[in-house]
Protein backbone atom coordinates (compact mmCIF):
# COMPACT_ATOMS: atom_id res chain seq x y z
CA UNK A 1 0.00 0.00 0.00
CA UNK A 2 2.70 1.76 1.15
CA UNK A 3 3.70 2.22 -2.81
CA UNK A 4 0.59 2.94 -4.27
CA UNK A 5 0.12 5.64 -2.17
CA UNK A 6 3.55 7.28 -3.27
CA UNK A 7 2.61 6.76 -6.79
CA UNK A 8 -0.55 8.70 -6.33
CA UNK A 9 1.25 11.35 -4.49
CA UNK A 10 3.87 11.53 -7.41
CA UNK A 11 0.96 11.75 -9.75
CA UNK A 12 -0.68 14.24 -8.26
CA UNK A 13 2.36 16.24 -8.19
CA UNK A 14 2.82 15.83 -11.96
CA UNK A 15 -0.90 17.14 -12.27
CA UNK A 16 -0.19 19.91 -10.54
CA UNK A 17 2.87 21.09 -12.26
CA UNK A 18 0.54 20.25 -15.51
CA UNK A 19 -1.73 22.86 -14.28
CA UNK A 20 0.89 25.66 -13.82
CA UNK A 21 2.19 24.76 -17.37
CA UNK A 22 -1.40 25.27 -18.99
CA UNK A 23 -1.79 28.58 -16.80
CA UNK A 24 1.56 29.75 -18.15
CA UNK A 25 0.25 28.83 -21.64
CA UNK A 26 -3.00 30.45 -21.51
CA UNK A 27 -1.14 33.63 -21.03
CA UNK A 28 1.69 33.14 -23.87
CA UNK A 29 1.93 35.65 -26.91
CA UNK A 30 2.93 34.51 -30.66
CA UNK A 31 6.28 36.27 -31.38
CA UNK A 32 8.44 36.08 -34.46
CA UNK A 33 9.91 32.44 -32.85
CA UNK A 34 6.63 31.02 -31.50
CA UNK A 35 3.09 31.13 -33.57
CA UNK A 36 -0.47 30.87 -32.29
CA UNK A 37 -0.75 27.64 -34.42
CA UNK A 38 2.34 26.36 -31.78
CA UNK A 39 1.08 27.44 -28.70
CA UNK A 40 -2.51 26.09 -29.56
CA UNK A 41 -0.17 22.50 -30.34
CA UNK A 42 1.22 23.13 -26.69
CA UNK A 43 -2.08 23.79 -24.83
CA UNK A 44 -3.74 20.81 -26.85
CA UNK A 45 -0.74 18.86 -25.72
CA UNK A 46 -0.73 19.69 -22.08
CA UNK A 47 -4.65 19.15 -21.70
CA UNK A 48 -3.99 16.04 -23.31
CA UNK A 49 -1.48 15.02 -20.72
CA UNK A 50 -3.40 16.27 -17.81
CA UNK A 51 -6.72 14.13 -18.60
CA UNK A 52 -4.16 11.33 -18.81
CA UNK A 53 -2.45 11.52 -15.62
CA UNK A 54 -6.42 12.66 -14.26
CA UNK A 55 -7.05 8.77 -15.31
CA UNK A 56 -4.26 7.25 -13.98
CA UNK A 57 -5.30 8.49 -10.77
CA UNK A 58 -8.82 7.35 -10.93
CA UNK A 59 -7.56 3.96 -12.05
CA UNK A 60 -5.18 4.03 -9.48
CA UNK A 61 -7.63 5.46 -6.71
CA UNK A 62 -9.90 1.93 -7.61
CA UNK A 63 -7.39 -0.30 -7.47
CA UNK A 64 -6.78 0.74 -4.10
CA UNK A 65 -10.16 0.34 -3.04
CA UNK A 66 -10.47 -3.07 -4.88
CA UNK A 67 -7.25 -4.22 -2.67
CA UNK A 68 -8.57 -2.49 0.81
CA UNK A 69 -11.86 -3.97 0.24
């Protein structure tokens, strides 16, 4: 138990700092080096990544219960 509940720590950790990132990127500005089409890819990206570590968790979070159960 004492691992699964480091893992979920860890993920939630990674969430979080998933968060930030898409706050940071909601506020970005296309210059000359980065376009609107890019930070659209980077936004679409980090959603992506947060609904999958948002899963992992809630797969995780059952699995515990399964096992305490």
């Amino acid at each position: 138990m004492a691992e699964i509940k480091q893992t979920d720590a860890d993920l939630r950790t990674v969430r979080a700092y998933l968060d930030t990132l898409i706050t940071v990127s909601n506020k970005a500005i296309a210059t000359n080096g980065v376009s609107d089409s890019q930070i659209s890819s980077y936004k679409s990206d980090l959603s992506t990544a947060r609904s999958s570590v948002s899963a992992a968790i809630a797969t995780l979070t059952a699995a515990r219960d399964t096992l305490a159960s």
